[in-house]
Protein backbone atom coordinates (compact mmCIF):
# COMPACT_ATOMS: atom_id res chain seq x y z
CA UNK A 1 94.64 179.32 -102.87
CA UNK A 2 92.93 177.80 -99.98
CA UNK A 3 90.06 179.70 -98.28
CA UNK A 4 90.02 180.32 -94.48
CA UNK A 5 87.33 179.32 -92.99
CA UNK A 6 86.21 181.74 -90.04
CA UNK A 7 84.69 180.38 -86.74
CA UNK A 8 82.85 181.79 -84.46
CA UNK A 9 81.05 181.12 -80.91
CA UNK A 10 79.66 184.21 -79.92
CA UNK A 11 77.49 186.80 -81.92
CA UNK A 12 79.12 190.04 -80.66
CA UNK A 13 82.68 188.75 -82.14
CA UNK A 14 80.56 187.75 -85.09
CA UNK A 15 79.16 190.90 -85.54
CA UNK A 16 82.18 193.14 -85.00
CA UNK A 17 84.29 190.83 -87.78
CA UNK A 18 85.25 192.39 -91.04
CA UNK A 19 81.49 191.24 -92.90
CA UNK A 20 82.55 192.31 -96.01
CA UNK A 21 85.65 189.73 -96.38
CA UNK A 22 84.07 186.07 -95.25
CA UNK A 23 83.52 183.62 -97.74
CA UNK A 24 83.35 180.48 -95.61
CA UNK A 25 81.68 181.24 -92.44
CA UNK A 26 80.99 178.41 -89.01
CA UNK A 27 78.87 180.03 -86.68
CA UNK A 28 77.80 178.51 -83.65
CA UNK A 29 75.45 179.89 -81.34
CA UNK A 30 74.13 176.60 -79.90
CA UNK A 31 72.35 177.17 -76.50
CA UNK A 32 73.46 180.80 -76.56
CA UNK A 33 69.23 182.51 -75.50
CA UNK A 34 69.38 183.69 -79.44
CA UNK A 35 65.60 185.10 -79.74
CA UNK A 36 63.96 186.76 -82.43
CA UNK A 37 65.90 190.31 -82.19
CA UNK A 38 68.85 188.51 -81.99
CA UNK A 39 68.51 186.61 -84.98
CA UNK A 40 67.39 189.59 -86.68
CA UNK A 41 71.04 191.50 -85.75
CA UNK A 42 72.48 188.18 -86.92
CA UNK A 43 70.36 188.17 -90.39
CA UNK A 44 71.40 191.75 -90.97
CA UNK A 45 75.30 190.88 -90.33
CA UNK A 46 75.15 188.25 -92.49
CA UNK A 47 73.54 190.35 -95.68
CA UNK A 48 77.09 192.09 -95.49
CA UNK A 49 79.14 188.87 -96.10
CA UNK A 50 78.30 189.87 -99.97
CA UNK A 51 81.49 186.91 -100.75
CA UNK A 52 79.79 184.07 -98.22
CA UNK A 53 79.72 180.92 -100.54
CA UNK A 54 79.40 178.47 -97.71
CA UNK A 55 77.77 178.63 -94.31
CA UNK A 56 77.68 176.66 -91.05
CA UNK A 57 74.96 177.80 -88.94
CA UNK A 58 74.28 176.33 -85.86
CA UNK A 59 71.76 177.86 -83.71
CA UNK A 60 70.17 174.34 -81.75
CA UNK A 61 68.22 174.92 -78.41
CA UNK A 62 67.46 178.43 -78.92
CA UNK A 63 64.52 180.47 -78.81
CA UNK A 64 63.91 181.10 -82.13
CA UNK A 65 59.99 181.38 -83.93
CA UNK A 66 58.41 181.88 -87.22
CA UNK A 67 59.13 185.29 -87.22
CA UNK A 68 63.09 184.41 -86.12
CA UNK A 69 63.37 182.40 -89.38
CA UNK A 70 61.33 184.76 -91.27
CA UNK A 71 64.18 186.96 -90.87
CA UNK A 72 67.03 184.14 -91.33
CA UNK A 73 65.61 183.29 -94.43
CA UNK A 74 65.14 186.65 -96.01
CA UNK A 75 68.64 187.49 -95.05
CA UNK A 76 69.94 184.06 -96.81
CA UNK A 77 68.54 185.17 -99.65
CA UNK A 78 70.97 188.35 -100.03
CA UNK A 79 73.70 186.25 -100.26
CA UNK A 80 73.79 185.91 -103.43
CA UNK A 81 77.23 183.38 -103.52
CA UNK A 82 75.89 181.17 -101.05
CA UNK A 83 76.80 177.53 -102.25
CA UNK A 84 76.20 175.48 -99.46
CA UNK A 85 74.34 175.68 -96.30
CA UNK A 86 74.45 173.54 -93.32
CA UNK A 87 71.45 175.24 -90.94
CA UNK A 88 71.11 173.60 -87.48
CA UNK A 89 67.68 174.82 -86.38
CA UNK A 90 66.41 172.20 -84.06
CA UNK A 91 64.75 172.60 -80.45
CA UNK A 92 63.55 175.92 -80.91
CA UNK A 93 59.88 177.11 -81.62
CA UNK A 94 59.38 177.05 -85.24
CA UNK A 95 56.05 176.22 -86.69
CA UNK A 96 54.50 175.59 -89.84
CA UNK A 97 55.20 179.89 -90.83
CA UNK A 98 58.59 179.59 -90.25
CA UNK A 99 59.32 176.29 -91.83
CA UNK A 100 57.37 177.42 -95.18
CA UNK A 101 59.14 180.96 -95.06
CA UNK A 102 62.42 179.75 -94.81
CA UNK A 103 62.22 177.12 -97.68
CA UNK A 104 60.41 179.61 -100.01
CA UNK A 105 63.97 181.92 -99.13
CA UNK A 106 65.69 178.83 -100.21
CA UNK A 107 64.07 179.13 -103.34
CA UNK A 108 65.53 182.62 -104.02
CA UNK A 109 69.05 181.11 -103.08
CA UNK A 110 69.99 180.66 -106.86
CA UNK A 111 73.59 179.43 -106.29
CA UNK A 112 72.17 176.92 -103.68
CA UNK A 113 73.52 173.50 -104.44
CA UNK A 114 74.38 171.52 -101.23
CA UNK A 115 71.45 172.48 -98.04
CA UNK A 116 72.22 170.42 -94.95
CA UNK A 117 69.04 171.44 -92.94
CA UNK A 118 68.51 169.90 -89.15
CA UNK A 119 65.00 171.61 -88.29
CA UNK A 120 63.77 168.97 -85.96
CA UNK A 121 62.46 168.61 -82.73
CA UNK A 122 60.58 172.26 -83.49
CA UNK A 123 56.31 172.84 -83.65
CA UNK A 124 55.86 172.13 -87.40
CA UNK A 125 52.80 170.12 -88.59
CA UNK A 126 52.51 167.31 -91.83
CA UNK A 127 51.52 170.56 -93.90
CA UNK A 128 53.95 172.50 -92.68
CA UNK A 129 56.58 169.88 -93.25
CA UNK A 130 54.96 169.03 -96.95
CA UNK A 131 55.12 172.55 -98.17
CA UNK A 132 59.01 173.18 -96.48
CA UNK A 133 59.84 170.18 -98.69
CA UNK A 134 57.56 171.26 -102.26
CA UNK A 135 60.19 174.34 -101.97
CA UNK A 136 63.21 172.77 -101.43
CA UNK A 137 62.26 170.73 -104.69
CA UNK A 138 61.88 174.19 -106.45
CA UNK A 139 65.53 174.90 -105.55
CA UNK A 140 66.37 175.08 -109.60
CA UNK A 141 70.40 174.67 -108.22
CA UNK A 142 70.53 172.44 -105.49
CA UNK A 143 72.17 169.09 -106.03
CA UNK A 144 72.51 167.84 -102.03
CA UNK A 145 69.71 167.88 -99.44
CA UNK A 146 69.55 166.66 -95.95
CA UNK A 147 66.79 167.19 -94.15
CA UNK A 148 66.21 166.07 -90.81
CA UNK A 149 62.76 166.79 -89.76
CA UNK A 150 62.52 164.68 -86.61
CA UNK A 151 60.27 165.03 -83.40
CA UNK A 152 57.74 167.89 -85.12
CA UNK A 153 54.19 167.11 -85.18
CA UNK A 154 53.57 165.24 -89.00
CA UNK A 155 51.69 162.46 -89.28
CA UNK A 156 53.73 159.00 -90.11
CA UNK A 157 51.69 158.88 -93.37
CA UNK A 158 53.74 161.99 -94.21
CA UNK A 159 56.98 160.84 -94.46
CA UNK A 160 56.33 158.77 -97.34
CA UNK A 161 55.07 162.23 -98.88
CA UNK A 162 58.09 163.68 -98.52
CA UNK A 163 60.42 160.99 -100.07
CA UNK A 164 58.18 161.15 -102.74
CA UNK A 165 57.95 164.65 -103.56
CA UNK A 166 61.87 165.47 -103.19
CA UNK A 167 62.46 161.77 -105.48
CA UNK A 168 60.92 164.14 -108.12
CA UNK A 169 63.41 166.30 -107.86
CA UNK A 170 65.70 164.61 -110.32
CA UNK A 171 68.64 167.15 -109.66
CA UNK A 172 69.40 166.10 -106.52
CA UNK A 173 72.15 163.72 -106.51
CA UNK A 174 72.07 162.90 -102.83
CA UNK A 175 68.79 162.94 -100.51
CA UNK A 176 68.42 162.21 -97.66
CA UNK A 177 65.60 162.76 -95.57
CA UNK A 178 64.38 161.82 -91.79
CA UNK A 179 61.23 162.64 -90.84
């Protein structure tokens, strides 16, 4: 039996939908003024999707800082049959905290085995950037990364850091990184 996949374009619907029964969720809140409290309410509705095994997030041009994805991330990790994750984060205001809180909540993601994560265009600087990507190599599950870290603040140097660090990750049958 096929899975539905439930879509949705606005946060209140999203939060008002039966939490309990998603397992493949598309949520996108693109341009929609989602701040920090926001994302918090959002985090907190999407600990109750205790079935979620895949996610589409898309929350591009928002308002959303370290402490926004502090929150994101420590949600992600309470969903415990989370598969795959495509996470649109870019053009908001996430620096270095954010990006290394949300990929050491990746690393609690056991189940984790495809990560699509678009996080570009944001504040985050070459160490930033280099410990985001030393997580996502800890990801003992994950067999598919994307990472598109585009437009922050790393050095050029870097990039050849990070192709070599997530190489080591031997797992991973696709990689692809752009930084």
């Amino acid at each position: 039996m096929k899975q539905q996949k439930n879509k949705y374009n606005n946060l209140e619907d999203f939060l008002s939908s039966p939490l309990l029964s998603h397992t493949i969720l598309d949520i996108d809140l693109s341009e929609s003024l989602i701040n920090e409290e926001l994302v918090y309410d959002l985090g907190c509705a999407l600990e109750k999707c205790s079935q979620l095994s895949s996610l589409e997030l898309y929350l591009f041009n928002n308002c959303i800082g370290d402490k926004g994805t502090a929150y994101l991330g420590s949600s992600l990790e309470k969903c415990i049959n989370l598969q795959s994750l495509t996470l649109y984060l870019g053009n908001n205001l996430i620096g270095d905290e954010g990006a290394i809180n949300l990929g050491t909540s990746f690393e609690y993601c056991s189940n984790l085995q495809n990560l699509v994560l678009f996080i570009k265009w944001n504040e985050i600087s070459a160490d930033g950037a280099l410990q985001l990507v030393d997580s996502l190599s800890n990801c003992a599950n994950l067999q598919t990364l994307i990472l598109d870290l585009q437009g922050n603040y790393h050095a050029y140097r870097s990039q050849f850091k990070f192709r070599t660090r997530i190489l080591k990750a031997q797992r991973l049958v696709m990689k692809k990184i752009y930084a």
